[in-house]
C-alpha atoms as a PDB file:
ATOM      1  CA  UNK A   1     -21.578 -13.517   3.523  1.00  0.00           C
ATOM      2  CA  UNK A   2     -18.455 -11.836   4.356  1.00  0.00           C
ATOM      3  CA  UNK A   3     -17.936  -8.238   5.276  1.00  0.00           C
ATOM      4  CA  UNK A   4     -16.484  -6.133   2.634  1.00  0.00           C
ATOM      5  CA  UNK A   5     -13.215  -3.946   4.136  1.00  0.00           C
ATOM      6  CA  UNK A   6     -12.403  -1.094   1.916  1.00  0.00           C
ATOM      7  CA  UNK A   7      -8.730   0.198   1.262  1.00  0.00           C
ATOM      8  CA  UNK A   8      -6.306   2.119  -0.632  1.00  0.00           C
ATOM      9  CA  UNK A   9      -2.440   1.320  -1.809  1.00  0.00           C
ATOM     10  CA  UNK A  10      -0.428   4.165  -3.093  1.00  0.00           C
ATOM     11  CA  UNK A  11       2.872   4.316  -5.367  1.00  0.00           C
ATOM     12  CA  UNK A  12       5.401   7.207  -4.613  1.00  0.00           C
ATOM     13  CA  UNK A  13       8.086   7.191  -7.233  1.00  0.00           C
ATOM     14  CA  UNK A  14      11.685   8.390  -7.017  1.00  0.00           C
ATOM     15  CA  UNK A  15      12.472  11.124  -9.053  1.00  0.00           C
ATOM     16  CA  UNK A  16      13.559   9.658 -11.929  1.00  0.00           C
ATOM     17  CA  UNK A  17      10.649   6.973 -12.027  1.00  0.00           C
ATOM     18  CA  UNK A  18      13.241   4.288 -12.113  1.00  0.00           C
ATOM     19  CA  UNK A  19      12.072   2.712  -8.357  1.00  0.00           C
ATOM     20  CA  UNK A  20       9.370   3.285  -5.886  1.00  0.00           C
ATOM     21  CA  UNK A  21       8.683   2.935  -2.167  1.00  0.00           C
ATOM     22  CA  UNK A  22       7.977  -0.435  -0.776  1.00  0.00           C
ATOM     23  CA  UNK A  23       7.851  -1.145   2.802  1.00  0.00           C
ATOM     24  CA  UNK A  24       8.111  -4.331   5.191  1.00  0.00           C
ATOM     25  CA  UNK A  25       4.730  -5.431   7.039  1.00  0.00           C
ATOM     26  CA  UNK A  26       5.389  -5.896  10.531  1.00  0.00           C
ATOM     27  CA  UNK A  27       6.238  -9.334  11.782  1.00  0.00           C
ATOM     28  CA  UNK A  28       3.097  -9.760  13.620  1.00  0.00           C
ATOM     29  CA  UNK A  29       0.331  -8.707  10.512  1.00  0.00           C
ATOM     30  CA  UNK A  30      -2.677 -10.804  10.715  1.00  0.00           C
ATOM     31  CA  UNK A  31      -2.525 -11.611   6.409  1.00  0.00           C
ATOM     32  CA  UNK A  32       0.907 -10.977   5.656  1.00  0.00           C
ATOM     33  CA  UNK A  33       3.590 -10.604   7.866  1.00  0.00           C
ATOM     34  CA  UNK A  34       7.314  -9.363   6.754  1.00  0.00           C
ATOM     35  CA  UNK A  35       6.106  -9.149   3.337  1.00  0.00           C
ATOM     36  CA  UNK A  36       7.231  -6.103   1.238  1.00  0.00           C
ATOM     37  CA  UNK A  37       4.779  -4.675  -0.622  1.00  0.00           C
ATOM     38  CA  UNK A  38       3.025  -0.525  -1.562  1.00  0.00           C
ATOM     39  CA  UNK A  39       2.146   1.432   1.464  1.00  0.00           C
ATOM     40  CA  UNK A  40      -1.123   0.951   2.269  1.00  0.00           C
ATOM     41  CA  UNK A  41      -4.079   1.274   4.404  1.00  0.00           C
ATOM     42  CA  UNK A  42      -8.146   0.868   5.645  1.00  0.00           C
ATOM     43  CA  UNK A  43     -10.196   3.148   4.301  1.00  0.00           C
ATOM     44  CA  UNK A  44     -12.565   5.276   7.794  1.00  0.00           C
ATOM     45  CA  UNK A  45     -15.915   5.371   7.141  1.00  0.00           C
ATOM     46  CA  UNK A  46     -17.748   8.672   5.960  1.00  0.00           C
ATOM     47  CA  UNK A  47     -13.449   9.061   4.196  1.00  0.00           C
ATOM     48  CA  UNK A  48     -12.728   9.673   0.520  1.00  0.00           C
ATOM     49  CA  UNK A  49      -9.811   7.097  -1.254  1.00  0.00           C
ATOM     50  CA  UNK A  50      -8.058  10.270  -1.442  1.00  0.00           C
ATOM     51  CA  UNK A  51      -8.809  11.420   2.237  1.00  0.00           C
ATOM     52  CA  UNK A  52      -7.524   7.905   2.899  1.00  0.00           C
ATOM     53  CA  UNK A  53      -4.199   8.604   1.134  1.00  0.00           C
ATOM     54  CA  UNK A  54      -3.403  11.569   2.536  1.00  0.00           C
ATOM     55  CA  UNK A  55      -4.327  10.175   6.369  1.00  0.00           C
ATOM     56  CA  UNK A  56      -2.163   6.968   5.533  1.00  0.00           C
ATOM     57  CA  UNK A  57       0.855   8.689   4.299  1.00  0.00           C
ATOM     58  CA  UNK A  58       0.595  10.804   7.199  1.00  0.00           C
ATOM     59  CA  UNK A  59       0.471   8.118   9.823  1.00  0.00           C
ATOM     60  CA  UNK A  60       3.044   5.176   8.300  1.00  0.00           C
ATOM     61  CA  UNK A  61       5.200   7.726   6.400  1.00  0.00           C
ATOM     62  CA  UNK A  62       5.558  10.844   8.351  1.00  0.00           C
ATOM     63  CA  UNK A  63       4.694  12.692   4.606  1.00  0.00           C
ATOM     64  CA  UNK A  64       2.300  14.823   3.084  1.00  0.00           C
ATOM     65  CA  UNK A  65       0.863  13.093  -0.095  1.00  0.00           C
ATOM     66  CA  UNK A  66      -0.817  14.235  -3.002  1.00  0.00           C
ATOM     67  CA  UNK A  67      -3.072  11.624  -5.392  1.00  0.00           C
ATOM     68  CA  UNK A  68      -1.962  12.224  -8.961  1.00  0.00           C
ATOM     69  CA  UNK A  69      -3.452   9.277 -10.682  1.00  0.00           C
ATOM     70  CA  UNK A  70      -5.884   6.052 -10.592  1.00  0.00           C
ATOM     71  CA  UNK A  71      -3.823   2.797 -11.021  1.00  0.00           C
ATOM     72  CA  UNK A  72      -6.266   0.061 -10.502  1.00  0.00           C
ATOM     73  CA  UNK A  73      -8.804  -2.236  -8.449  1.00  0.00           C
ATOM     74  CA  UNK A  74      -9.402  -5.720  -7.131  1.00  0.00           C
ATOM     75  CA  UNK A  75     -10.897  -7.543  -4.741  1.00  0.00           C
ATOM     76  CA  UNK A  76      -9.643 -10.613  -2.305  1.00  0.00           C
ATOM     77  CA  UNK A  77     -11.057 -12.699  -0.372  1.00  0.00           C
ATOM     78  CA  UNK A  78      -9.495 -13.158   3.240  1.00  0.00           C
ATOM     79  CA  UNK A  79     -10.145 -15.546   5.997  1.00  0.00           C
ATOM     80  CA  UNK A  80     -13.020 -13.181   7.861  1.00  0.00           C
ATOM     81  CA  UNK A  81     -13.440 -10.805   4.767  1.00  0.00           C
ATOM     82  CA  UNK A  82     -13.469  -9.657   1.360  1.00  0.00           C
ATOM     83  CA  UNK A  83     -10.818  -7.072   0.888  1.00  0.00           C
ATOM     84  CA  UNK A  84     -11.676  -4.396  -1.986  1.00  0.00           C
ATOM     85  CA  UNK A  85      -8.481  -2.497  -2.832  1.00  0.00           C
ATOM     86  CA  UNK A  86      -7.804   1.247  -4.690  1.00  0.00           C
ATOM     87  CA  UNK A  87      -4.621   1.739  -6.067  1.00  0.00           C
ATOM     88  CA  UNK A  88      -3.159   5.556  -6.558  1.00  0.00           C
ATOM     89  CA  UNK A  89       0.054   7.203  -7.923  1.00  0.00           C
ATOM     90  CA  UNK A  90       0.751  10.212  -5.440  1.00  0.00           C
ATOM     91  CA  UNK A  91       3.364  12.629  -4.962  1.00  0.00           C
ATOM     92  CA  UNK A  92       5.249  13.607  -2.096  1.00  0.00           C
ATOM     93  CA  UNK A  93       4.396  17.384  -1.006  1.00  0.00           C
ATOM     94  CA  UNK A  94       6.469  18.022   2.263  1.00  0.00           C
ATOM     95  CA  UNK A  95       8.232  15.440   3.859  1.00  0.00           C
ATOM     96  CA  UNK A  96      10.405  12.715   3.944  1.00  0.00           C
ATOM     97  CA  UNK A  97       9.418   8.827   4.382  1.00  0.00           C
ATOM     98  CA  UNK A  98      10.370   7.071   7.949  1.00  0.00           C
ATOM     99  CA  UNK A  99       8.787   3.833   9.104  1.00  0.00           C
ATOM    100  CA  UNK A 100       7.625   3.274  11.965  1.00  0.00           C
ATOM    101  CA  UNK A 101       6.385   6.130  12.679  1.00  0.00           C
ATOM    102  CA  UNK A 102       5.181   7.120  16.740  1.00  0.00           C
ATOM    103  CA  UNK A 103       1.246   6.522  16.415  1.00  0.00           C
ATOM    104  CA  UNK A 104      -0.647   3.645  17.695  1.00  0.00           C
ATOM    105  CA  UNK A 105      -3.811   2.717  16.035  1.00  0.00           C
ATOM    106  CA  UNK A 106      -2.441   1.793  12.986  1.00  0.00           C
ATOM    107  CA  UNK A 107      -0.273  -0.736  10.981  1.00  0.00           C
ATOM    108  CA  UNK A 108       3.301   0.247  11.200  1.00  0.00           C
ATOM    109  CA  UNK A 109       5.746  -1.000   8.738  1.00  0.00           C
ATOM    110  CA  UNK A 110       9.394  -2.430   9.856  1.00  0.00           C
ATOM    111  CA  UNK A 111      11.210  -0.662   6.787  1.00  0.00           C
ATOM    112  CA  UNK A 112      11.441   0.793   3.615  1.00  0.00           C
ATOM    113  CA  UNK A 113      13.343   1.267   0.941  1.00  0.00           C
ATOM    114  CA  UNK A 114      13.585   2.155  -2.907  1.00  0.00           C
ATOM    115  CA  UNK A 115      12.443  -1.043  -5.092  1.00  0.00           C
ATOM    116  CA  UNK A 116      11.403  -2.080  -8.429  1.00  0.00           C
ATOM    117  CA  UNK A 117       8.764  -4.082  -9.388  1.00  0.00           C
ATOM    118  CA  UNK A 118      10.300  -7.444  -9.403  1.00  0.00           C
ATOM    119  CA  UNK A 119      10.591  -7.055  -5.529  1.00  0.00           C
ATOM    120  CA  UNK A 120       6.715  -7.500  -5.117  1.00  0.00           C
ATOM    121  CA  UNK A 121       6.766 -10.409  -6.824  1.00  0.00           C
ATOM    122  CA  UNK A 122       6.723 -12.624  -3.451  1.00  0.00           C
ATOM    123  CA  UNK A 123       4.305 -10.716  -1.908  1.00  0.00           C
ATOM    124  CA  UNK A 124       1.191 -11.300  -4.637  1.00  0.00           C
ATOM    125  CA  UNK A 125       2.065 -15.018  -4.917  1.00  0.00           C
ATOM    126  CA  UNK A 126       1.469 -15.039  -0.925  1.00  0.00           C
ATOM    127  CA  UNK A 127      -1.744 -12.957  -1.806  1.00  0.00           C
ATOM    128  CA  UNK A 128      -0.758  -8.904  -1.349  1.00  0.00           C
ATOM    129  CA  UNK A 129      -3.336  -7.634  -3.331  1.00  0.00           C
ATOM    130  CA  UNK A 130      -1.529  -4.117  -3.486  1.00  0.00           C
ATOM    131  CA  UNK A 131       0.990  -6.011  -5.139  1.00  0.00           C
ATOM    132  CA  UNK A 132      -1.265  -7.667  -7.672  1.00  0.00           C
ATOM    133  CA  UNK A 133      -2.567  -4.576  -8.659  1.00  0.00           C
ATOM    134  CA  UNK A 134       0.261  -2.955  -9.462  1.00  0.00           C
ATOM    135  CA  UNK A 135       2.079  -5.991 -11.145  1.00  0.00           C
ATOM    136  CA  UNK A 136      -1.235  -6.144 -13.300  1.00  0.00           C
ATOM    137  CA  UNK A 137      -1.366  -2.437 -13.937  1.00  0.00           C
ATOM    138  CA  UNK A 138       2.527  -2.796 -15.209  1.00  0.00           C
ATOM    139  CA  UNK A 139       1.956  -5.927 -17.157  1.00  0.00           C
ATOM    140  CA  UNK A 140       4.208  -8.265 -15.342  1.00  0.00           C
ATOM    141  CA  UNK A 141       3.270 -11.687 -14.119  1.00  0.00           C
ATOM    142  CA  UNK A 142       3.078 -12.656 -10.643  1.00  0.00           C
ATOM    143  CA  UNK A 143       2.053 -16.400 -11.222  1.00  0.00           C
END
């Protein structure tokens, strides 16, 4: 049986709601590379989902994050694992978003920018599971 690899995706909306952040996987990710897709990231052992969220946003975003609300779950199976996947709303408490950021150890994304949701639409047909969750959680097909 597969090992199970836990992690968390997070949505940071503008201030109007009308977009959120979505960033560019690097070129070289093992599962998905130069897709666009949530900010996300593993989850440590002994670490909270929330711990998780604020350590992420730290290390890809340069920001301070606050969880404000559950979105979803879901699992997917990868080539050497099954990936199990939170989803979280958060907030932006100090900071402001820059990829990459200057710390090794961790994924670093190419870009970012403001999207809407038809612009992960590419990345959950090629299997971003952030992706599918919030597509799912949003009603909008992916298939």
């Amino acid at each position: 049986m597969k090992p199970i690899k836990y992690a968390i995706a997070y949505v940071i909306y503008n201030k109007d709601r009308s977009k959120f952040l979505i960033v560019q996987r690097p070129i070289d990710d093992e599962d998905l590379p130069n897709i666009w897709g949530l900010p996300a990231g593993s989850v440590k052992d002994n670490e909270t989902y929330e711990e998780s969220i604020i350590r992420s946003g730290e290390q890809k975003l340069g920001v301070k994050l606050e969880p404000v609300g559950f979105i979803g779950r879901d699992n997917i199976e990868r080539e050497k694992y099954i990936l199990h996947m939170e989803e979280y709303e958060t907030e932006i408490i100090t900071g402001e978003p820059k990829v990459p950021q200057p710390i090794g150890g961790t994924t670093q994304y190419q870009k970012l920018k403001w999207g809407v949701k038809s612009d992960l639409i590419d990345g959950a047909k090629k299997g971003s599971l952030c992706d599918r969750i919030y597509l799912k959680g949003v009603n909008e097909s992916w298939q």
